[in-house]
Protein backbone atom coordinates (compact mmCIF):
# COMPACT_ATOMS: atom_id res chain seq x y z
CA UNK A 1 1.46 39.16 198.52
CA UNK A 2 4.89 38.95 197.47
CA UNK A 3 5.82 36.11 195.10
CA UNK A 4 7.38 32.86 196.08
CA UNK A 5 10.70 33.15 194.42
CA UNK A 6 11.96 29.45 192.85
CA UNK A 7 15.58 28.87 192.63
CA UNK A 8 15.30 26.70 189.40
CA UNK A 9 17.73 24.28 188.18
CA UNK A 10 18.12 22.84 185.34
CA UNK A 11 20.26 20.73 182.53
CA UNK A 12 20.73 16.96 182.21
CA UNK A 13 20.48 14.46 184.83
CA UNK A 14 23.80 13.13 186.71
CA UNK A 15 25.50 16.96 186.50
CA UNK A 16 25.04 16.90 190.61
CA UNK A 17 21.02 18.92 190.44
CA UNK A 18 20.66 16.98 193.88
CA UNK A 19 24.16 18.37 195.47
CA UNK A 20 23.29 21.47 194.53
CA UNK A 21 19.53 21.59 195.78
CA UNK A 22 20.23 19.90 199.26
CA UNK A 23 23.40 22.69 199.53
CA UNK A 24 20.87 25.63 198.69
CA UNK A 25 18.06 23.86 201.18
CA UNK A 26 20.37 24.19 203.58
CA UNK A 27 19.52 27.94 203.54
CA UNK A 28 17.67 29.09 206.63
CA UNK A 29 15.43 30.90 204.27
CA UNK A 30 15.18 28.46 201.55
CA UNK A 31 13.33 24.76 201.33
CA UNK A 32 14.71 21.90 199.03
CA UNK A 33 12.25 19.92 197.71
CA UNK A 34 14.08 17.47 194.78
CA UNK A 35 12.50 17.12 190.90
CA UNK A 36 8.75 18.34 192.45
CA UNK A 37 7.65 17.69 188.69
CA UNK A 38 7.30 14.32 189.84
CA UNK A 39 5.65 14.71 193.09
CA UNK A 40 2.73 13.33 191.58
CA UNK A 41 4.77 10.18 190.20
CA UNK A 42 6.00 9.92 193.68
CA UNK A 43 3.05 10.20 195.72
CA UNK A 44 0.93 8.09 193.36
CA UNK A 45 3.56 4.96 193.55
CA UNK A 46 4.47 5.42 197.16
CA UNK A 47 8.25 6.73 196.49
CA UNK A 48 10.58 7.35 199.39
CA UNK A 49 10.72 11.02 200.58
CA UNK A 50 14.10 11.88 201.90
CA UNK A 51 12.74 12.04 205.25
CA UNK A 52 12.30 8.28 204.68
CA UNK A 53 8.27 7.84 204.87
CA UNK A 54 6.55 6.98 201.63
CA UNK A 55 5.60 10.75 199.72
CA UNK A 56 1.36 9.93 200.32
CA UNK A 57 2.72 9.37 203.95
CA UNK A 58 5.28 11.89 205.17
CA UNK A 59 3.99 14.89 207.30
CA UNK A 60 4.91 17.14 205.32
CA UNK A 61 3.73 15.92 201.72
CA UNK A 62 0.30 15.06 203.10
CA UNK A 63 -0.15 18.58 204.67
CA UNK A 64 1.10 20.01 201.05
CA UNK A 65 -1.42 17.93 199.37
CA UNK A 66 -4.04 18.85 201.75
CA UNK A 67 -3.47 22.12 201.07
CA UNK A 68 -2.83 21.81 197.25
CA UNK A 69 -6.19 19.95 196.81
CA UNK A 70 -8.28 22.82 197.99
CA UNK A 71 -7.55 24.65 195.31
CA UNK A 72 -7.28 21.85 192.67
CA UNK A 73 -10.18 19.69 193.88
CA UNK A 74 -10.28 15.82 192.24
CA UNK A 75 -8.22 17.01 189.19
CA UNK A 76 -4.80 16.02 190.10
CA UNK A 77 -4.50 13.65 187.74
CA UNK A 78 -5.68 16.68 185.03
CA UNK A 79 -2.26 18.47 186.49
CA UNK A 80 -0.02 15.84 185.47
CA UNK A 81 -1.73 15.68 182.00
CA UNK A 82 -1.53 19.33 181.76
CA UNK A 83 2.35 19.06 183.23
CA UNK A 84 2.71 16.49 179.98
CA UNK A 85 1.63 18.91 177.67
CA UNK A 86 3.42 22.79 178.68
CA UNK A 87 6.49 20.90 180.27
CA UNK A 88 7.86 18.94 177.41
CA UNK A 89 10.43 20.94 175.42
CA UNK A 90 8.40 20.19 172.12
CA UNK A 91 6.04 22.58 173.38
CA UNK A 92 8.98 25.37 174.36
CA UNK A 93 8.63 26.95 170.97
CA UNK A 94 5.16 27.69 171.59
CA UNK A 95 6.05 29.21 174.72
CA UNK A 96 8.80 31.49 173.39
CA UNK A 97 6.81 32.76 170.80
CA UNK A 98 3.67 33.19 172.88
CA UNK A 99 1.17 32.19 170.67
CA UNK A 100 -0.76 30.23 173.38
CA UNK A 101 -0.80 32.35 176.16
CA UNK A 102 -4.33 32.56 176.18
CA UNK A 103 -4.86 28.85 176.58
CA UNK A 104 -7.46 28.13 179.10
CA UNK A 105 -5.30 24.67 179.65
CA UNK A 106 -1.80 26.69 179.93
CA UNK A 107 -4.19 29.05 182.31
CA UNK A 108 -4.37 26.27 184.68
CA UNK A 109 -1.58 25.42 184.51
CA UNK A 110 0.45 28.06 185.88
CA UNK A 111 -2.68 28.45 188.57
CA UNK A 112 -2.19 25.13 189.94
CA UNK A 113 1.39 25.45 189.91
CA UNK A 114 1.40 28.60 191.84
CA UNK A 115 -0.84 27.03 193.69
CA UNK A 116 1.25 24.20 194.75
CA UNK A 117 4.80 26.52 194.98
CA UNK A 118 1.90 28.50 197.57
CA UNK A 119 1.24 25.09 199.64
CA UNK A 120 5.00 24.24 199.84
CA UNK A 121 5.97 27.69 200.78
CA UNK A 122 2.89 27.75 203.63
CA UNK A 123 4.02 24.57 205.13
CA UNK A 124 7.80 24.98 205.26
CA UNK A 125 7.29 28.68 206.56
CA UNK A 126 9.86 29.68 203.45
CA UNK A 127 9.18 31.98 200.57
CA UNK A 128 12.66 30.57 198.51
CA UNK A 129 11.81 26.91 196.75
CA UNK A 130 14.69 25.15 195.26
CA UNK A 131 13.02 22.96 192.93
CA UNK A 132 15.81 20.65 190.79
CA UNK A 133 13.34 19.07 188.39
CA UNK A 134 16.17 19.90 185.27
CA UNK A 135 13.59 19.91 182.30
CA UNK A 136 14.49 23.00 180.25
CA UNK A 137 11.05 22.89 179.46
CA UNK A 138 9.44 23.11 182.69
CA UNK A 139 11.75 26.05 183.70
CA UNK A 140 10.27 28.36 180.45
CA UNK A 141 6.51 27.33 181.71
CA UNK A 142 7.64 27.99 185.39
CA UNK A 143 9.45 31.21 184.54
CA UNK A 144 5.79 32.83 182.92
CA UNK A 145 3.25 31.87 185.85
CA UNK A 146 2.50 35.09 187.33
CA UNK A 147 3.27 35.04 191.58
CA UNK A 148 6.46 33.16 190.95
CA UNK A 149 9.87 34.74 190.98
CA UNK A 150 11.89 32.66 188.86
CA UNK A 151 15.48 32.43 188.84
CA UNK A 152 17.06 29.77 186.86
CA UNK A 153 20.50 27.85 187.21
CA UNK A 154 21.65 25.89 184.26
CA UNK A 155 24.15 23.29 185.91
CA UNK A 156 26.26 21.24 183.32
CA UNK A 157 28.34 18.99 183.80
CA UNK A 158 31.64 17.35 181.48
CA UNK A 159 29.91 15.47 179.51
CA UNK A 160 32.35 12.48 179.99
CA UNK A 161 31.51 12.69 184.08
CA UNK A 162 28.08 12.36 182.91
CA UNK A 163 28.57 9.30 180.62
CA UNK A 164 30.78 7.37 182.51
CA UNK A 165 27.97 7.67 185.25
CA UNK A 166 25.21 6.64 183.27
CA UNK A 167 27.44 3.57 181.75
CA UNK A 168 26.57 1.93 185.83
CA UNK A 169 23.79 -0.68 186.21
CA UNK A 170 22.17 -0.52 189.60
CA UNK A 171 19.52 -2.79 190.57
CA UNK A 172 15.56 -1.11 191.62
CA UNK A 173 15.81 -0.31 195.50
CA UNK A 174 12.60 2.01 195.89
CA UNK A 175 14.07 2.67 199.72
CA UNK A 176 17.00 3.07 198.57
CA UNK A 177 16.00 6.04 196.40
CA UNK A 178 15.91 4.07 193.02
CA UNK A 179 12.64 3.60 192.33
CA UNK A 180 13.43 1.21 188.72
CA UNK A 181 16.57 -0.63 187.36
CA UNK A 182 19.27 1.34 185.86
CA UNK A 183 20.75 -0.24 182.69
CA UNK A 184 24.17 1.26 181.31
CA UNK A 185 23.47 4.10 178.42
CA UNK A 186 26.23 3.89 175.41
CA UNK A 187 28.49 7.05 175.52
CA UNK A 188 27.25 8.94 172.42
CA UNK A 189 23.99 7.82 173.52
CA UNK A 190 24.27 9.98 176.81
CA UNK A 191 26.23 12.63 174.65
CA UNK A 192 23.37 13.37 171.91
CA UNK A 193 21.06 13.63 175.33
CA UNK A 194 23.45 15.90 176.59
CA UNK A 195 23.72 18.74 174.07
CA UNK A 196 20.07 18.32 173.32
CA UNK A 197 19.01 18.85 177.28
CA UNK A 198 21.89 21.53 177.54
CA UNK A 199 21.32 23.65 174.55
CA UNK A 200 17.95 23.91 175.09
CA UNK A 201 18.53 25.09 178.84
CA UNK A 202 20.87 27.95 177.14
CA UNK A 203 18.25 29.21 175.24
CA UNK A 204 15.61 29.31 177.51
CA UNK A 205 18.36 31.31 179.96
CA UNK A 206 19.21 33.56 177.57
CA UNK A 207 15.48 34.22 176.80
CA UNK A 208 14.11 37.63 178.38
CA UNK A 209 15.63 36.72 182.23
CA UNK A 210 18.90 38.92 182.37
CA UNK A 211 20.15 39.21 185.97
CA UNK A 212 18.09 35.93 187.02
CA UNK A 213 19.93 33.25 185.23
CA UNK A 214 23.22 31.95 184.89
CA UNK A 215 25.43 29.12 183.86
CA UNK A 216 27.08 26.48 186.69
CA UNK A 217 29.38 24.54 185.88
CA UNK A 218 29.10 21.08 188.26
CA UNK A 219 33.59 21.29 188.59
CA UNK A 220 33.28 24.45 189.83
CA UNK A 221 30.63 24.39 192.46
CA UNK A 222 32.92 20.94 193.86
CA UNK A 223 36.06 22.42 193.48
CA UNK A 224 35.21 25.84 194.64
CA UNK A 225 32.68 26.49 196.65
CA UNK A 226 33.15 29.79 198.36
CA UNK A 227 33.62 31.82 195.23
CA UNK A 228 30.82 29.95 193.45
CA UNK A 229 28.21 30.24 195.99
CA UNK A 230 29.18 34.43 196.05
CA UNK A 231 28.00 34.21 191.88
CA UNK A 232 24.91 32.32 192.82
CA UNK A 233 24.13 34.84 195.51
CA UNK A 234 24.14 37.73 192.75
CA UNK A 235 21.55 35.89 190.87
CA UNK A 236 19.43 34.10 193.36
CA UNK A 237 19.72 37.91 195.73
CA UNK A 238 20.25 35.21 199.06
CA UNK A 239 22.95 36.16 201.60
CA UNK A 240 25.52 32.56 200.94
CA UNK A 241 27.51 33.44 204.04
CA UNK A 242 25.79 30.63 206.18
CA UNK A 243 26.43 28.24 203.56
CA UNK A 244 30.14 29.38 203.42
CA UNK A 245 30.33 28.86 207.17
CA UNK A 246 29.06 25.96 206.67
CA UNK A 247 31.75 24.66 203.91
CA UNK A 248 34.38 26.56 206.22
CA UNK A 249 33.54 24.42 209.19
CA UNK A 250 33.60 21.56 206.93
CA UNK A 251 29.90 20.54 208.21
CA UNK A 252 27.82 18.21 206.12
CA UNK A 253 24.54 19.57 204.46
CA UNK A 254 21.21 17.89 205.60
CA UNK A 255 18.35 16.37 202.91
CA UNK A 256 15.03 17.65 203.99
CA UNK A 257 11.56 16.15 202.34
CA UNK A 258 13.34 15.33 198.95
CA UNK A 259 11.11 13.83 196.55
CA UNK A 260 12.45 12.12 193.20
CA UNK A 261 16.34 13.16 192.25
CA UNK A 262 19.66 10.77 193.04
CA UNK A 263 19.49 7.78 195.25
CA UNK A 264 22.04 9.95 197.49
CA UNK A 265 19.34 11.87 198.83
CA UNK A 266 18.58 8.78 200.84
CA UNK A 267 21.97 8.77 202.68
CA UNK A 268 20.83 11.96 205.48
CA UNK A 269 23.01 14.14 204.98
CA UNK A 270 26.31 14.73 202.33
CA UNK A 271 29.66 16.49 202.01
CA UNK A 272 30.61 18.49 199.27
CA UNK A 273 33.23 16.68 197.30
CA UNK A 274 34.46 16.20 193.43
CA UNK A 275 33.60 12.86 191.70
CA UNK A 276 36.30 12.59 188.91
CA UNK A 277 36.53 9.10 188.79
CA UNK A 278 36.00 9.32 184.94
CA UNK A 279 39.17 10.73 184.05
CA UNK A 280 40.86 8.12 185.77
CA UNK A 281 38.45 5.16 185.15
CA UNK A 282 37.00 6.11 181.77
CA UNK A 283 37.98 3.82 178.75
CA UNK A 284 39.58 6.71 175.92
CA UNK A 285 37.20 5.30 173.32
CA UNK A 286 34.32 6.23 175.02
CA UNK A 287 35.97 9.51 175.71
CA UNK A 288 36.21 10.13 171.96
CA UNK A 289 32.69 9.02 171.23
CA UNK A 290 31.16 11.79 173.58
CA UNK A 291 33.60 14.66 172.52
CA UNK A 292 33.08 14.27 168.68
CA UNK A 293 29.36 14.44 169.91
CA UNK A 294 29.67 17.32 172.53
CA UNK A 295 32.27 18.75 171.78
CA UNK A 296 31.63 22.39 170.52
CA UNK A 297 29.24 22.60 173.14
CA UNK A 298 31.24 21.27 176.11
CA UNK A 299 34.29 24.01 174.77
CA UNK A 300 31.36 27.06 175.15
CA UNK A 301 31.04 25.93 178.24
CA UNK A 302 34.99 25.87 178.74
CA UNK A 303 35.68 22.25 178.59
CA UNK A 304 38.79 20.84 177.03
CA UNK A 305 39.38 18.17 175.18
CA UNK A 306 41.82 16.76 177.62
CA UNK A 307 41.40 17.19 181.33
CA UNK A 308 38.49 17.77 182.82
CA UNK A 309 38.26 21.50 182.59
């Protein structure tokens, strides 16, 4: 049986994971499923697929967990306990070194894992899973479970576009795709979450996966498509002309059965187009707080300190 492969993405949240996902679901040989390290979150509290039934009601979800169950029995709740433990980037040095590999908990792990990648993959009738969970962590446990092909996007973001996003209050709207309130997040706040999320997902692409990793950058993928989707191509090995067609026709990309991720996934469908309202809209002292923060990581990334590339 040839393994499922998993177009991985990660970084820190608000750096577009969910533009990118739906874009690569839109890939006749590719599902997008959203941050499916919270399917379990979602279909235990009755979150909002994208389809726009509940996750323990939509068609889909309910034949995945039918599925998923006969190999994991009553112990679903053991997964997320399990996901708690080999996902969290505390445990990522553990990984790298490999000094519990023979875990009989990090063993079933990676079984039930495959074994839900298996379910998605038998009831979407694709063998490419876009899965836009972000947690560095998760993508070093994902990138070791034996009958997944792993290939792993780190998207960043400027990490002013990312502050002056998370300095918004929204109010909770569970159809709406927010399933709590969210309350602003000071600038260097965000930043020292930003380096730690992005530096981590550096390492753990640089670690032992050359050809099936590479750096995004969220301005390019906006700005230029065409040529951007030809250097994900190289490392995901999918054909992007359908998507280019796609951006050349100037059609809109379509959310499938989206669990967890941005509220946008709610909206049916989006276009691909750049949000730079920071460096119009951003006050310059929060500017300053996240670059003395970020950065000598935002200029390895090719950031400048003025502009927003």
């Amino acid at each position: 049986m040839e393994p499922i492969r998993v177009l991985y993405i990660m970084g820190y949240g608000r750096s577009g994971s969910t533009l990118l996902d739906t874009v690569l679901g839109n890939h006749p040989q590719a599902e997008s499923v959203g941050e499916l390290a919270n399917f379990h979150r979602a279909r235990a509290n009755g979150e909002f697929c994208a389809c726009r039934h509940k996750a323990n009601e939509c068609p889909f979800w309910t034949e995945v967990w039918r599925r998923w169950q006969e190999v994991v029995g009553e112990e679903t709740s053991r997964y997320h306990e399990l996901q708690m433990s080999f996902e969290r980037l505390r445990y990522m040095p553990r990984l790298i070194l490999g000094s519990t590999l023979g875990s009989s908990g990090l063993k079933r792990y990676r079984e039930w894992t495959r074994a839900l990648f298996e379910a998605i993959a038998a009831v979407s009738g694709q063998q490419v899973i876009v899965d836009s969970s972000k947690n560095p962590g998760r993508g070093l446990a994902l990138a070791g479970t034996p009958g997944l092909d792993v290939r792993l996007i780190h998207l960043v973001r400027d990490c002013r576009g990312v502050a002056y996003s998370r300095s918004k209050q929204f109010k909770r709207s569970v159809e709406a795709g927010l399933e709590k309130e969210i309350r602003p997040v000071s600038a260097r706040s965000t930043a020292i979450s930003w380096v730690g999320f992005n530096g981590f997902s550096s390492l753990i692409r640089r670690l032992g996966h050359s050809g099936r990793g590479m750096l995004l950058r969220y301005e390019d993928l906006v700005s230029d498509p065409l040529p951007t989707l030809d250097a994900i191509a190289a490392v995901t090995d999918l054909d992007m002309g359908s998507l280019q067609k796609k951006l050349a026709d100037g059609e809109s990309f379509e959310f499938g059965h989206t669990v967890s991720g941005n509220r946008v996934r709610m909206t049916g469908s989006l276009r691909l187009r750049p949000d730079l309202a920071w460096t119009q809209e951003m006050p310059e002292d929060a500017r300053k707080a996240v670059w003395r923060v970020s950065g000598p990581l935002m200029r390895s990334y090719g950031y400048k300190r003025v502009g927003s590339s």
